[in-house]
N, C-alpha and C. Protein backbone atom coordinates (compact mmCIF):
# COMPACT_ATOMS: atom_id res chain seq x y z
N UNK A 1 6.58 -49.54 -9.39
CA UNK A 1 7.34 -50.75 -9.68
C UNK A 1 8.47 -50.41 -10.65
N UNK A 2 9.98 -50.92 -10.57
CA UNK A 2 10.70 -50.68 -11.40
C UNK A 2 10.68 -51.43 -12.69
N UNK A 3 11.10 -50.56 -13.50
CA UNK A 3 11.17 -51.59 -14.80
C UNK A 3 12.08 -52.62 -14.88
N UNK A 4 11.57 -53.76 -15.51
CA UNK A 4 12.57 -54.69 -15.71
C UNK A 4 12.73 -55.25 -16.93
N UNK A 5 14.02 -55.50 -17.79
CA UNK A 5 13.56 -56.07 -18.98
C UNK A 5 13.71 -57.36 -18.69
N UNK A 6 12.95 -58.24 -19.11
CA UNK A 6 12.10 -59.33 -18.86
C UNK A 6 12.80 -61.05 -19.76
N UNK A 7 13.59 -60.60 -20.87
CA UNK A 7 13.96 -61.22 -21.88
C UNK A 7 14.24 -60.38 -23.43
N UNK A 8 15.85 -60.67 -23.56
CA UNK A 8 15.95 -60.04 -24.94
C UNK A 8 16.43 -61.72 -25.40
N UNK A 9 15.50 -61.68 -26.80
CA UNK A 9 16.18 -63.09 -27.06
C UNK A 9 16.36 -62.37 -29.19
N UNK A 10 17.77 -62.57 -29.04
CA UNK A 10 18.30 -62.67 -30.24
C UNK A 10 18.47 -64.14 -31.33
N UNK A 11 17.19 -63.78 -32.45
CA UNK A 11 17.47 -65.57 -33.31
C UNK A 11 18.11 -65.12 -34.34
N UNK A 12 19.04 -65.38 -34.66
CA UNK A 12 19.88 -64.95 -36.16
C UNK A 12 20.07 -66.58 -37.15
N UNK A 13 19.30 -66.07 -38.05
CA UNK A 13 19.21 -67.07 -39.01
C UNK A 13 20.33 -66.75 -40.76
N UNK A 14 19.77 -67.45 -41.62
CA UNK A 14 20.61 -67.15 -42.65
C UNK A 14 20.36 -66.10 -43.21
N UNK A 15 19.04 -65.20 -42.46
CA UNK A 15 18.92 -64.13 -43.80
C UNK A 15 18.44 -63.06 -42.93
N UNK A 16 17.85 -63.44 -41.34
CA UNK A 16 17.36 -62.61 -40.53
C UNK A 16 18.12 -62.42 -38.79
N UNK A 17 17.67 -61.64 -38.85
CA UNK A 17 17.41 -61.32 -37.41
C UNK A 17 16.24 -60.70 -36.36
N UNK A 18 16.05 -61.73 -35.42
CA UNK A 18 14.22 -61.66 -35.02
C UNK A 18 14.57 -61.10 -33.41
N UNK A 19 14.37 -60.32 -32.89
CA UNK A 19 14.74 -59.87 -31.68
C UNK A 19 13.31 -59.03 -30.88
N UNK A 20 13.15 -60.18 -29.55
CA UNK A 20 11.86 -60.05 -29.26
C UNK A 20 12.49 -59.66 -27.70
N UNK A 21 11.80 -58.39 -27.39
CA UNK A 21 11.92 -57.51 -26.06
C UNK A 21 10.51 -57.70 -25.12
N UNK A 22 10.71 -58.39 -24.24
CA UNK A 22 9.82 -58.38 -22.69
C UNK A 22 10.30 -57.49 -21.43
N UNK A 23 9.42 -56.57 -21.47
CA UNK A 23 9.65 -56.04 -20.10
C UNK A 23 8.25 -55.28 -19.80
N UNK A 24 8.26 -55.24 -18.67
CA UNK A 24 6.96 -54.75 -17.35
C UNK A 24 7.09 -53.19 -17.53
N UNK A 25 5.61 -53.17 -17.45
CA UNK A 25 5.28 -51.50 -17.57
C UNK A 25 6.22 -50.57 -17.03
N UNK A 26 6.44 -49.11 -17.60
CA UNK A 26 7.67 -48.37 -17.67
C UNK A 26 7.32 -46.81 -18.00
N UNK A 27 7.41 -45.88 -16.80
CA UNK A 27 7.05 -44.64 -17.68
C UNK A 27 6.97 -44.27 -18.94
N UNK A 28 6.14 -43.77 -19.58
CA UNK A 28 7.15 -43.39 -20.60
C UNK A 28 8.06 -42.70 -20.80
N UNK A 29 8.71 -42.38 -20.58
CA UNK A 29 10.19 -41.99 -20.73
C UNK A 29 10.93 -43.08 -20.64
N UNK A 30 10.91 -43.36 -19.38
CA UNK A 30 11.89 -44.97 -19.25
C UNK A 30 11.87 -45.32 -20.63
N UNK A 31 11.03 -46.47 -20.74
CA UNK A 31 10.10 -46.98 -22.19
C UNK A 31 10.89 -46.61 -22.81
N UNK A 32 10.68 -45.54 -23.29
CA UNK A 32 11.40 -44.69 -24.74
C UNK A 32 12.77 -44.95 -24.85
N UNK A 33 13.48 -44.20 -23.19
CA UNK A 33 14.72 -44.17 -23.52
C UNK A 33 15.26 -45.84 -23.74
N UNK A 34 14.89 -46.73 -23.21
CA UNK A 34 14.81 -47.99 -23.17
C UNK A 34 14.68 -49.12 -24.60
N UNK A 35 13.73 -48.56 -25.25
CA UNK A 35 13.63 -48.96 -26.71
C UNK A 35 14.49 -48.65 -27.44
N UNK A 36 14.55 -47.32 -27.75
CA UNK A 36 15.82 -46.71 -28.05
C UNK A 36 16.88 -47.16 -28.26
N UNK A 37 17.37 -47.43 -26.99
CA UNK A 37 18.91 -48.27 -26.63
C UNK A 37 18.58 -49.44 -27.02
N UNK A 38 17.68 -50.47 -27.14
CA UNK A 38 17.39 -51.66 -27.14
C UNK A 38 17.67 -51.50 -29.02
N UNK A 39 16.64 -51.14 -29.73
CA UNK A 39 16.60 -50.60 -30.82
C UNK A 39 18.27 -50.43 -31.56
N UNK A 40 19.08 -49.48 -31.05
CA UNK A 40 20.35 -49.23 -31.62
C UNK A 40 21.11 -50.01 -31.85
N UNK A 41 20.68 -51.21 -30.55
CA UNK A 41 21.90 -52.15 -30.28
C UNK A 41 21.87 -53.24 -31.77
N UNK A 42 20.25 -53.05 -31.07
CA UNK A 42 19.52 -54.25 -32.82
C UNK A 42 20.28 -53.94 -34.36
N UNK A 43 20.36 -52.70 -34.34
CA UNK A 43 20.19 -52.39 -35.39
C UNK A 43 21.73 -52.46 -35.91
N UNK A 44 22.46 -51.89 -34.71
CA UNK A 44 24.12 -52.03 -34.90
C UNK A 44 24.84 -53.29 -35.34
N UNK A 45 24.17 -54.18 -34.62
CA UNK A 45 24.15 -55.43 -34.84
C UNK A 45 23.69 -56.67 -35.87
N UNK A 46 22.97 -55.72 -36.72
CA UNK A 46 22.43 -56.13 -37.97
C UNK A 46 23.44 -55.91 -38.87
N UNK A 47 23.27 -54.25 -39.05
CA UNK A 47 24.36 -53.88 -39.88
C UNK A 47 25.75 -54.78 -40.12
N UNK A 48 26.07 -54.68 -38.92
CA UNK A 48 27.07 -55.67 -38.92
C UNK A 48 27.60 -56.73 -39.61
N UNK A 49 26.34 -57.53 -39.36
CA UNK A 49 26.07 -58.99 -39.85
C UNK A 49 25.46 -58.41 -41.52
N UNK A 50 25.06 -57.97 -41.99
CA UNK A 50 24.60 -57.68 -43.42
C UNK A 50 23.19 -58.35 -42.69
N UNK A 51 22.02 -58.02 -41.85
CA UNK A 51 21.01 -58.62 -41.86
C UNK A 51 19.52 -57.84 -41.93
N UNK A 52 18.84 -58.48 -42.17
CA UNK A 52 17.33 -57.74 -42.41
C UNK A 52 17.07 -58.02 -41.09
N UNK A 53 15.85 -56.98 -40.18
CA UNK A 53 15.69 -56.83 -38.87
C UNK A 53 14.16 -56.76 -38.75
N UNK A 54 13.88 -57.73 -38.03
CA UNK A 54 12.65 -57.77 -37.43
C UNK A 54 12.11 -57.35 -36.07
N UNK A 55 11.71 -56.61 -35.19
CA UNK A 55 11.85 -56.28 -34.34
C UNK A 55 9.81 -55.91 -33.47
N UNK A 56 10.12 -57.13 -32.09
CA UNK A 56 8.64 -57.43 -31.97
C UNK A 56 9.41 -56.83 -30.10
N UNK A 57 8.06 -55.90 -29.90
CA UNK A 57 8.20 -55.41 -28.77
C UNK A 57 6.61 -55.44 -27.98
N UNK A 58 6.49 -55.65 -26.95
CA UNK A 58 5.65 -56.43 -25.87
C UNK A 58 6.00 -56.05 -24.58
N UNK A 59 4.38 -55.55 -23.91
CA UNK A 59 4.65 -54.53 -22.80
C UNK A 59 3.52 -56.22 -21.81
N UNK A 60 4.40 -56.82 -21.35
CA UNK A 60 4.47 -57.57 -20.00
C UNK A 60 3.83 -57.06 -18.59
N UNK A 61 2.55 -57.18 -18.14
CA UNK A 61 2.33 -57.05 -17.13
C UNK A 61 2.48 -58.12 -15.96
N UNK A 62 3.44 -58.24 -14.79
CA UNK A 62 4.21 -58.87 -14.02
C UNK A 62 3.62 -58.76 -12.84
């Protein structure tokens, strides 16, 4: 089955950022490289904003 990501939902509040990743089982590798990128984007995107990062990841069986 291919991977799919499932839902990235970004909540940016006054002091945070809560970014919760759904997607269906994934080699690991996929996975990895996948978090990863998911991960950087988060994080780039924090920086950005001056924000503290919360980050909740969840393996979805579909």
């Amino acid at each position: 089955m291919e991977g799919v990501v499932l839902a990235i939902v970004y909540e940016i509040s006054s002091l945070e950022v809560h970014c919760h990743f759904h997607f269906n089982p994934l080699s690991a590798a996929e996975k990895k490289k996948l978090v990863y990128s998911l991960i950087h984007d988060v994080l780039a995107c924090a920086v950005e904003k001056k924000k503290l990062v919360h980050i909740l990841i969840h393996d979805v069986l579909v």
